[in-house]
PDB file of N, CA and C in Angstrom:
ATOM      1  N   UNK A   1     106.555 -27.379  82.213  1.00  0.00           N
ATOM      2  CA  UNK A   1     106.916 -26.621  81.020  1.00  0.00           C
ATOM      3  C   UNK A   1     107.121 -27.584  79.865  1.00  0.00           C
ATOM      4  N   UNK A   2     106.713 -27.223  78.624  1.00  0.00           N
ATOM      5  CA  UNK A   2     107.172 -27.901  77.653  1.00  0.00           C
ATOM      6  C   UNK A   2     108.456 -28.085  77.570  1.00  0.00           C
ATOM      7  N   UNK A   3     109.032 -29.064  76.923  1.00  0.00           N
ATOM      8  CA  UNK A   3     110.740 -29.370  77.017  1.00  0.00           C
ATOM      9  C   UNK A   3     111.095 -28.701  75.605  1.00  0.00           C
ATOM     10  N   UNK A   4     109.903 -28.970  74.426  1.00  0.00           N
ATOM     11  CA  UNK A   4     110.104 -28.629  73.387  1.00  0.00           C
ATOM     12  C   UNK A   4     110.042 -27.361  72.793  1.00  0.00           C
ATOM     13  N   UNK A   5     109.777 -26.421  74.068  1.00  0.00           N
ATOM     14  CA  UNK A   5     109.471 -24.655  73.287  1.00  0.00           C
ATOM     15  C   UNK A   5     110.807 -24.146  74.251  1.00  0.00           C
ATOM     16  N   UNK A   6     111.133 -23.408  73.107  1.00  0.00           N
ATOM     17  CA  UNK A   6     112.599 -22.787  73.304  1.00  0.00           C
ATOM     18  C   UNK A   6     112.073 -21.352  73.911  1.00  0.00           C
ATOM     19  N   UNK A   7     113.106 -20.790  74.837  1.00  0.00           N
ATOM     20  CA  UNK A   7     112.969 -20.134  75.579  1.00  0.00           C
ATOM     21  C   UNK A   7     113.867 -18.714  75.060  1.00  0.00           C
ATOM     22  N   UNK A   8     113.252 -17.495  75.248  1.00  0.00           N
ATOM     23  CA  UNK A   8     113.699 -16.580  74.296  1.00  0.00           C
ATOM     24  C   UNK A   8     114.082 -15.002  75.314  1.00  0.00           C
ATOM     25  N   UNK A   9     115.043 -14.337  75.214  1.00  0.00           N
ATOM     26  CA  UNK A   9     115.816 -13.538  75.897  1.00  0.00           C
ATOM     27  C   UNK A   9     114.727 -12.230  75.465  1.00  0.00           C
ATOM     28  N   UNK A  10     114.600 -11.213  76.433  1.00  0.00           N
ATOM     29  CA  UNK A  10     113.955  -9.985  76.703  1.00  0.00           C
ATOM     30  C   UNK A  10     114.488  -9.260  74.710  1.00  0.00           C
ATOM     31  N   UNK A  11     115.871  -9.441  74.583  1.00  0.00           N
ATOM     32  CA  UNK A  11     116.016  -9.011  73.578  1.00  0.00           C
ATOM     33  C   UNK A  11     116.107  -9.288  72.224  1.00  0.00           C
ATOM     34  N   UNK A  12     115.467 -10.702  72.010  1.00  0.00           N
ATOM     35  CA  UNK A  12     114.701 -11.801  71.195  1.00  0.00           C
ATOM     36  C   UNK A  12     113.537 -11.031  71.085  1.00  0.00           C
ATOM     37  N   UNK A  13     112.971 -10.982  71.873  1.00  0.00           N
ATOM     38  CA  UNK A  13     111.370 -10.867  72.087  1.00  0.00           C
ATOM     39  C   UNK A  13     111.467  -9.309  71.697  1.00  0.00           C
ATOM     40  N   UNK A  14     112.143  -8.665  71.793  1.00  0.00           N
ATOM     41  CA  UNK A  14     112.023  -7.154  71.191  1.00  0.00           C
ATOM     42  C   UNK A  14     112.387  -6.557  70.328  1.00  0.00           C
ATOM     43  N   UNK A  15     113.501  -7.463  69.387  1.00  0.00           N
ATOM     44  CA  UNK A  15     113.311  -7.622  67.921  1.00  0.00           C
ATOM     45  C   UNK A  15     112.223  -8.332  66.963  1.00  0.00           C
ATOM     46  N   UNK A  16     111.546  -8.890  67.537  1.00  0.00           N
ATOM     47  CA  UNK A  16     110.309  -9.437  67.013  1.00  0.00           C
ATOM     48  C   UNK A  16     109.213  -8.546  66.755  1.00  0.00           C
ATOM     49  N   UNK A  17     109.386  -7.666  68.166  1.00  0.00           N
ATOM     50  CA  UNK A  17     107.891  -6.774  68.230  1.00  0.00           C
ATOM     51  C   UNK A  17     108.693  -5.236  67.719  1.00  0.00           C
ATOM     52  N   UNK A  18     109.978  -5.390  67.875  1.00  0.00           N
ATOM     53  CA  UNK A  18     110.540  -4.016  67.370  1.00  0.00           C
ATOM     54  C   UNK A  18     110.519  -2.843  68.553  1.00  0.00           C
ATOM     55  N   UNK A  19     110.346  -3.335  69.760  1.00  0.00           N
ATOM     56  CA  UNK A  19     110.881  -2.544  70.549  1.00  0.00           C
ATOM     57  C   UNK A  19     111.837  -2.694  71.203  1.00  0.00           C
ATOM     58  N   UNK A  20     111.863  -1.729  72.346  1.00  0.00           N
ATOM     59  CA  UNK A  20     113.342  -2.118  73.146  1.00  0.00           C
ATOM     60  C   UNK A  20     112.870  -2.876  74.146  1.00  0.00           C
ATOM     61  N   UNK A  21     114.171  -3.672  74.459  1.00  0.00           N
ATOM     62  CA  UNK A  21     114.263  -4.763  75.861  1.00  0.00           C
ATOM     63  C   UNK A  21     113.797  -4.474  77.298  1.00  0.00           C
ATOM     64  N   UNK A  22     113.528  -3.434  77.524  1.00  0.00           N
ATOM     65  CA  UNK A  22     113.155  -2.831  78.443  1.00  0.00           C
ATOM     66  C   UNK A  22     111.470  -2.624  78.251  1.00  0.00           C
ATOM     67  N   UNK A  23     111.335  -2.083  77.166  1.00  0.00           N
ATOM     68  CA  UNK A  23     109.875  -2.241  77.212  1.00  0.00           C
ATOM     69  C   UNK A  23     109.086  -3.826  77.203  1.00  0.00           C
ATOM     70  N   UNK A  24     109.892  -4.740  76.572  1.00  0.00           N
ATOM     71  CA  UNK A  24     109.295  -6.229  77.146  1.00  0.00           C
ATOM     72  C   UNK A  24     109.495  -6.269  78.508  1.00  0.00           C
ATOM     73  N   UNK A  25     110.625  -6.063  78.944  1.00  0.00           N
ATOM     74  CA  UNK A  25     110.507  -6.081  80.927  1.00  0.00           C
ATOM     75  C   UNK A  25     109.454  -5.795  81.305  1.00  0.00           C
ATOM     76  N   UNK A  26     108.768  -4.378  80.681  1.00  0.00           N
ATOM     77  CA  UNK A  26     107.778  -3.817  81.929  1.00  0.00           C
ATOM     78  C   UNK A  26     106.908  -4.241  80.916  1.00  0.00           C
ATOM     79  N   UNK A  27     106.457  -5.091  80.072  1.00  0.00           N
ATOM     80  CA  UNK A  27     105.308  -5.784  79.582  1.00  0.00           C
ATOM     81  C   UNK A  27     105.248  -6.641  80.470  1.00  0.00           C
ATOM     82  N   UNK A  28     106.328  -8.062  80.934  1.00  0.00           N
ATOM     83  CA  UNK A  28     106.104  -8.778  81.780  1.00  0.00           C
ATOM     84  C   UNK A  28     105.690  -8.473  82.928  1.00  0.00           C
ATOM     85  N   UNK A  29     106.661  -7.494  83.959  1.00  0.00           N
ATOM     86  CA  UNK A  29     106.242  -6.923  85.120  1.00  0.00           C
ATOM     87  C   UNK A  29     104.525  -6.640  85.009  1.00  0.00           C
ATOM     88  N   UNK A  30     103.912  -6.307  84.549  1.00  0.00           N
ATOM     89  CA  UNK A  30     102.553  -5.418  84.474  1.00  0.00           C
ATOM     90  C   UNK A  30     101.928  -7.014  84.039  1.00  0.00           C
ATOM     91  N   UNK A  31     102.354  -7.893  83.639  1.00  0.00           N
ATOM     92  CA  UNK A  31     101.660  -9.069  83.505  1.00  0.00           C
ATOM     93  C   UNK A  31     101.262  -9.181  81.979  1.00  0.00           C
ATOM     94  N   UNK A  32     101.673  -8.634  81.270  1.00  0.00           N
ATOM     95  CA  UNK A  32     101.083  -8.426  79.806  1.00  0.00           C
ATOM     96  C   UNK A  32     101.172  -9.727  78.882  1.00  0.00           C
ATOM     97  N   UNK A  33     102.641 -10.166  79.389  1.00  0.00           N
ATOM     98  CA  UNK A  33     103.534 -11.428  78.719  1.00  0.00           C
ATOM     99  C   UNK A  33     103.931 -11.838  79.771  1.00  0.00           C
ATOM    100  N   UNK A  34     104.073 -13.663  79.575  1.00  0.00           N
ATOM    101  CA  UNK A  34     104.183 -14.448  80.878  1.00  0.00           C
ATOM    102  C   UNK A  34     105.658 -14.549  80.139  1.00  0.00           C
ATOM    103  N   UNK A  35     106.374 -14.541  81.760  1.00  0.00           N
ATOM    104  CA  UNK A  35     107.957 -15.067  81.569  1.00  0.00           C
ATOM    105  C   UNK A  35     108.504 -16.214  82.679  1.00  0.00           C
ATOM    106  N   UNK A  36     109.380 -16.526  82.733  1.00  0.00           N
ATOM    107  CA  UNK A  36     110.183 -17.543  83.387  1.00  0.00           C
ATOM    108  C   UNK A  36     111.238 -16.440  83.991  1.00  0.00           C
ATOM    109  N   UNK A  37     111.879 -17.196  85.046  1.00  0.00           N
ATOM    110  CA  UNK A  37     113.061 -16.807  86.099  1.00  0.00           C
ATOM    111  C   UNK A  37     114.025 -17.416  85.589  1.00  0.00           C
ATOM    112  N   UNK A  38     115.517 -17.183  85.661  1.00  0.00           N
ATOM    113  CA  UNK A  38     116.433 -18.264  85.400  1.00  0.00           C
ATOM    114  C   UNK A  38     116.668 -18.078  87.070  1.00  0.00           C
ATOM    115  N   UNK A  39     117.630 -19.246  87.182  1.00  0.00           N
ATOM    116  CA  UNK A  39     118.258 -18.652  88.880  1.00  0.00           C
ATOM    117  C   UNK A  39     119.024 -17.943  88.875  1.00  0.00           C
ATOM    118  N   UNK A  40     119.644 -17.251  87.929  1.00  0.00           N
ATOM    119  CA  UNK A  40     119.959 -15.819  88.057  1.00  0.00           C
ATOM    120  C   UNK A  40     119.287 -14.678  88.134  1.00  0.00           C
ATOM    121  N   UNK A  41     118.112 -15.017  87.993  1.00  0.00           N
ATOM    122  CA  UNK A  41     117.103 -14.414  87.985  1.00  0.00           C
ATOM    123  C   UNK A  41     116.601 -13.254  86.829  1.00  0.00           C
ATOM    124  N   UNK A  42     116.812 -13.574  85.296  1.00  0.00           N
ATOM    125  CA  UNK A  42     117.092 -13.258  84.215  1.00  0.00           C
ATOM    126  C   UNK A  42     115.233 -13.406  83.581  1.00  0.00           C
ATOM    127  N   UNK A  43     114.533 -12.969  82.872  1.00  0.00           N
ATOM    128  CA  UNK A  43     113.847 -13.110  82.435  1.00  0.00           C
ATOM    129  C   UNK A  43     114.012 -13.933  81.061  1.00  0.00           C
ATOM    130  N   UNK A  44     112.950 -15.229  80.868  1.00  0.00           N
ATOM    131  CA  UNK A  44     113.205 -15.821  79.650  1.00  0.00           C
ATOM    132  C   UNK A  44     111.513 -15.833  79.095  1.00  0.00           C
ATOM    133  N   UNK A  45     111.241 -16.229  77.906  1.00  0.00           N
ATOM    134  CA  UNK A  45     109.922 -16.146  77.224  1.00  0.00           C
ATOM    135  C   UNK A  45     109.593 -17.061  76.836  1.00  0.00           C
ATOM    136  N   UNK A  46     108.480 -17.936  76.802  1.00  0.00           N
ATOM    137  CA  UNK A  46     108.550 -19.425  75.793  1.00  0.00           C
ATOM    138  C   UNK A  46     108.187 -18.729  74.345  1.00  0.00           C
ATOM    139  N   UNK A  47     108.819 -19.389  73.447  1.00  0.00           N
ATOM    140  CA  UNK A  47     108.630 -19.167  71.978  1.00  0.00           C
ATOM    141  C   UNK A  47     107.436 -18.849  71.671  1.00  0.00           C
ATOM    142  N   UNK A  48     106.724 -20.270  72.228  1.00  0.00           N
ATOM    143  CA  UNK A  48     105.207 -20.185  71.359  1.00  0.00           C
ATOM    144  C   UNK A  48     104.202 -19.654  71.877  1.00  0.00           C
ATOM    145  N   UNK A  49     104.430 -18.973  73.011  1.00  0.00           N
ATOM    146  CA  UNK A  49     103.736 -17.594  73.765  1.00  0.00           C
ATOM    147  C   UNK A  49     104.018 -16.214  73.046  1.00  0.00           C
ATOM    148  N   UNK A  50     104.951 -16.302  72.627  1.00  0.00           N
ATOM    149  CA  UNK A  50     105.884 -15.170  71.997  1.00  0.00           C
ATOM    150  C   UNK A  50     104.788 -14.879  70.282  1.00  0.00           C
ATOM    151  N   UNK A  51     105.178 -16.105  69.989  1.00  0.00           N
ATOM    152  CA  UNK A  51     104.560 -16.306  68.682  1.00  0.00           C
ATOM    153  C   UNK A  51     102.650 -16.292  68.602  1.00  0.00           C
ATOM    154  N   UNK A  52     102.135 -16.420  69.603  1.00  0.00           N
ATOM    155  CA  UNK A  52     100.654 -16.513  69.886  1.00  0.00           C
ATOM    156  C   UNK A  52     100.504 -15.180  69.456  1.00  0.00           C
ATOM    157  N   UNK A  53     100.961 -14.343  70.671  1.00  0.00           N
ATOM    158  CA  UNK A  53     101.199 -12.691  70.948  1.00  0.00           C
ATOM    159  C   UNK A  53     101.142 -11.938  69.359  1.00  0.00           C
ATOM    160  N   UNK A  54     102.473 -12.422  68.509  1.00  0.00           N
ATOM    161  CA  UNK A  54     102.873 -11.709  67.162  1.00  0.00           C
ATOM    162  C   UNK A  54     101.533 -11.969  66.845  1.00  0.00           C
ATOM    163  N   UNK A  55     100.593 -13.221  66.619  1.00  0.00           N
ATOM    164  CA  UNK A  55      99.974 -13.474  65.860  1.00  0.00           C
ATOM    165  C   UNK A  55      98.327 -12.456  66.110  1.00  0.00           C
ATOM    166  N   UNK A  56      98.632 -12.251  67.462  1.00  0.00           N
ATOM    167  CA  UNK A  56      97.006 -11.396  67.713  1.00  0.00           C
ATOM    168  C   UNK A  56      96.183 -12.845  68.910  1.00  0.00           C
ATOM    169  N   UNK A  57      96.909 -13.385  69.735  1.00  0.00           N
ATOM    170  CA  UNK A  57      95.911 -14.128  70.202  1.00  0.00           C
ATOM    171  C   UNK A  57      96.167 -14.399  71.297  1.00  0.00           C
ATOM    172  N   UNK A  58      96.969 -13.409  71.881  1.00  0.00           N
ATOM    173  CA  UNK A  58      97.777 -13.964  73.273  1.00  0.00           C
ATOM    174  C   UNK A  58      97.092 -12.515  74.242  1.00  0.00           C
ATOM    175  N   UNK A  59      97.574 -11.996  75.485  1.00  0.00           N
ATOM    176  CA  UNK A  59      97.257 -11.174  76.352  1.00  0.00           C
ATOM    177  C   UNK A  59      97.967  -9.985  76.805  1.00  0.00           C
ATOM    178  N   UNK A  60      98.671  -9.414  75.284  1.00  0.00           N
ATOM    179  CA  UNK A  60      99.348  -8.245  75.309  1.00  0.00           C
ATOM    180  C   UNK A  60      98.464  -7.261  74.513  1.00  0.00           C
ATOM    181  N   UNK A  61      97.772  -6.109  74.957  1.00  0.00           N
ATOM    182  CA  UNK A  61      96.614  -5.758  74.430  1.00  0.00           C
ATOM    183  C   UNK A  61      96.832  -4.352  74.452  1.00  0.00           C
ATOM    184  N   UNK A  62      98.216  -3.771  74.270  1.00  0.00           N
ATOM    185  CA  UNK A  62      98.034  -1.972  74.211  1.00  0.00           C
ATOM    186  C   UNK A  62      97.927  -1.495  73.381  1.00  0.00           C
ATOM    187  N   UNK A  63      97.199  -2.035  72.156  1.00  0.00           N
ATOM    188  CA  UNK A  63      96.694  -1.767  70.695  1.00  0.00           C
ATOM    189  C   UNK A  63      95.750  -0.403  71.398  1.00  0.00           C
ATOM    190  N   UNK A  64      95.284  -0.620  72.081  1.00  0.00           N
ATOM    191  CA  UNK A  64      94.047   0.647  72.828  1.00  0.00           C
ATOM    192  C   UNK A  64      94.761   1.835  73.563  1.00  0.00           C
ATOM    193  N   UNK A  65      95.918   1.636  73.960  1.00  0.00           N
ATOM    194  CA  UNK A  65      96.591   3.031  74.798  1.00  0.00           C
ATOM    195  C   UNK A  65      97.409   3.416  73.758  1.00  0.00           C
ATOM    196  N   UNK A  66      97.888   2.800  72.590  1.00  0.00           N
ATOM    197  CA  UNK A  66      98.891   3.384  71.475  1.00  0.00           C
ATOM    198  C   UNK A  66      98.085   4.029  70.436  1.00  0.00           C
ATOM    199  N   UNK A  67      96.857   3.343  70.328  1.00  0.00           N
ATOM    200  CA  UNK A  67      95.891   3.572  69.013  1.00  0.00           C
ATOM    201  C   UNK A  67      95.452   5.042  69.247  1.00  0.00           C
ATOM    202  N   UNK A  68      95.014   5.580  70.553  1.00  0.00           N
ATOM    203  CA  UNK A  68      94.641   6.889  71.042  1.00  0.00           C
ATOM    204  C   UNK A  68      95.600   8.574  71.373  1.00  0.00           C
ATOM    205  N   UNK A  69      96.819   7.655  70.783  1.00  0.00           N
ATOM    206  CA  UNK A  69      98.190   8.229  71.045  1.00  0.00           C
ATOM    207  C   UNK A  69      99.130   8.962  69.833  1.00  0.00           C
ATOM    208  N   UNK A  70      99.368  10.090  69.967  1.00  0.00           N
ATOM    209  CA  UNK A  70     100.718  10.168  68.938  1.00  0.00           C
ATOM    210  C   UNK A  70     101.617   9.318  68.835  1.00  0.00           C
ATOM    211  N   UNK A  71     102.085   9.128  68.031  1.00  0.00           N
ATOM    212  CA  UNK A  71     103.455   8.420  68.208  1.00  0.00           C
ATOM    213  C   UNK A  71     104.584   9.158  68.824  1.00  0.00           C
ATOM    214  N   UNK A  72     105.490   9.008  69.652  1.00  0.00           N
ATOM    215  CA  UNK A  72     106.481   9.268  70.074  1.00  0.00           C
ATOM    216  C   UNK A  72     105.926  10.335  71.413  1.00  0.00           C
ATOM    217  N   UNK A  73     104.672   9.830  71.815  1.00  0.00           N
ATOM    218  CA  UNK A  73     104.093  11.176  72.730  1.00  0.00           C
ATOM    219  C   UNK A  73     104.393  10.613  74.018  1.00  0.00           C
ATOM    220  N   UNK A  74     105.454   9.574  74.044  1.00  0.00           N
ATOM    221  CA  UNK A  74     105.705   9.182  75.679  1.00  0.00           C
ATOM    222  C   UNK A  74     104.850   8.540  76.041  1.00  0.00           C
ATOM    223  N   UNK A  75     104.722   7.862  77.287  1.00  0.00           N
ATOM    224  CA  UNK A  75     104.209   6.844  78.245  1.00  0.00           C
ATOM    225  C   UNK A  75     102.910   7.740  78.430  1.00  0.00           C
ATOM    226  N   UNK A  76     101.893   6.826  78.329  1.00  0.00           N
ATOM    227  CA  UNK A  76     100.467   7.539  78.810  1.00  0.00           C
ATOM    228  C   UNK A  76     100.638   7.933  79.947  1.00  0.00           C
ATOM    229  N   UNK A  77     100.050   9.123  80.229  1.00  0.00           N
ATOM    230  CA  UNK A  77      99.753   9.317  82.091  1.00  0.00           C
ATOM    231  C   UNK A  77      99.303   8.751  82.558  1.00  0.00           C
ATOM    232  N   UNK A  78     100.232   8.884  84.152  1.00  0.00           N
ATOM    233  CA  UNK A  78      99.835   7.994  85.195  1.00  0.00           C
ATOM    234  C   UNK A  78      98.927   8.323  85.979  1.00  0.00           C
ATOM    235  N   UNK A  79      98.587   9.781  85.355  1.00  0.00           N
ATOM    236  CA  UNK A  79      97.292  10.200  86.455  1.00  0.00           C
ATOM    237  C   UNK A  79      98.191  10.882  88.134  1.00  0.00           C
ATOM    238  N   UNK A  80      97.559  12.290  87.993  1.00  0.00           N
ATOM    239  CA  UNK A  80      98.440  13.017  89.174  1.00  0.00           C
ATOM    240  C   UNK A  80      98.623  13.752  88.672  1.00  0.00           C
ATOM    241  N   UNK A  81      99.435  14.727  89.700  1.00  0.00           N
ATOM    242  CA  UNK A  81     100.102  16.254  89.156  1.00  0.00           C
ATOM    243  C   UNK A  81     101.276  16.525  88.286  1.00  0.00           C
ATOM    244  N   UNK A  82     102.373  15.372  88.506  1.00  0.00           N
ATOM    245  CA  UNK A  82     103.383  15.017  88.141  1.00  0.00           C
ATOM    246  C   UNK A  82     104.101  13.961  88.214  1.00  0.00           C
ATOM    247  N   UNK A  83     105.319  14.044  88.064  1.00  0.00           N
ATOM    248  CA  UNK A  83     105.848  12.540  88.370  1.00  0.00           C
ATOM    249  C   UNK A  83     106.301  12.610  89.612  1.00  0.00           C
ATOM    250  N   UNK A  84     106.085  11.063  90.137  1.00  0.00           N
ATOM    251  CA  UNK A  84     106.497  11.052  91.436  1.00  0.00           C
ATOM    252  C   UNK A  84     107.489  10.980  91.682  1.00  0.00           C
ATOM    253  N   UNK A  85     108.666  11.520  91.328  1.00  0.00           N
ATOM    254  CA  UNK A  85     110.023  11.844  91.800  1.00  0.00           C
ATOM    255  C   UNK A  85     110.347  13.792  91.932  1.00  0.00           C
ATOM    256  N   UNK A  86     108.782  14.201  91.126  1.00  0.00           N
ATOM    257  CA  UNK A  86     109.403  15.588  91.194  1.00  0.00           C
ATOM    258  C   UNK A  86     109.900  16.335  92.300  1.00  0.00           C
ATOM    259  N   UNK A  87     109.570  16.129  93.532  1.00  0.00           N
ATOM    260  CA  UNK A  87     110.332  16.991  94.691  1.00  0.00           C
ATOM    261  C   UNK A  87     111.854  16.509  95.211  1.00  0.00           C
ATOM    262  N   UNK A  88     112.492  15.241  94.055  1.00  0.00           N
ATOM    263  CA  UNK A  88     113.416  14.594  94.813  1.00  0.00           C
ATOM    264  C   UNK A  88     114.709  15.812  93.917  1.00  0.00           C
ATOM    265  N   UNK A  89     114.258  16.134  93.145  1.00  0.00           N
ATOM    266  CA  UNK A  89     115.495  17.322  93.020  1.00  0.00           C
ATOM    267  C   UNK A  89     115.806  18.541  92.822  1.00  0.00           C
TER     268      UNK A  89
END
């Protein structure tokens, strides 16, 4: 790792892009944005990955599932009948 790129919290990284902290989680999870572990096991970001991304040149690419979308129309479908928790209540 670089020593010199500062390492940036889920909720760093989602005032930048203006979403919530949770939606950077499941950017990382899904592989969108590379993160680091602490041994607490905390998600951290390098800066200048962070900053690639803002700029248009990094491997976060849902310009194509938002662009086709209302705004505020919820999570694209996952494909299926429903959600998979519907028979749990």
């Amino acid at each position: 790792m670089d020593t010199g790129d500062r390492l940036l919290t889920p909720g760093e990284v989602a005032a930048l892009f203006r979403v919530d902290p949770k939606t950077v989680t499941r950017w990382a999870a899904a592989g969108r944005i590379g993160s680091i572990r602490t041994p607490g096991g905390h998600r951290r970001f390098r800066e200048s990955e962070v900053r690639a991304l803002l700029e248009g040149e990094g491997m976060l690419d849902e310009s194509e599932d938002v662009a086709n979308r209302p705004r505020n129309a919820g999570p694209a479908p996952a494909g299926g009948p429903g959600p998979a928790n519907a028979g749990l209540y």
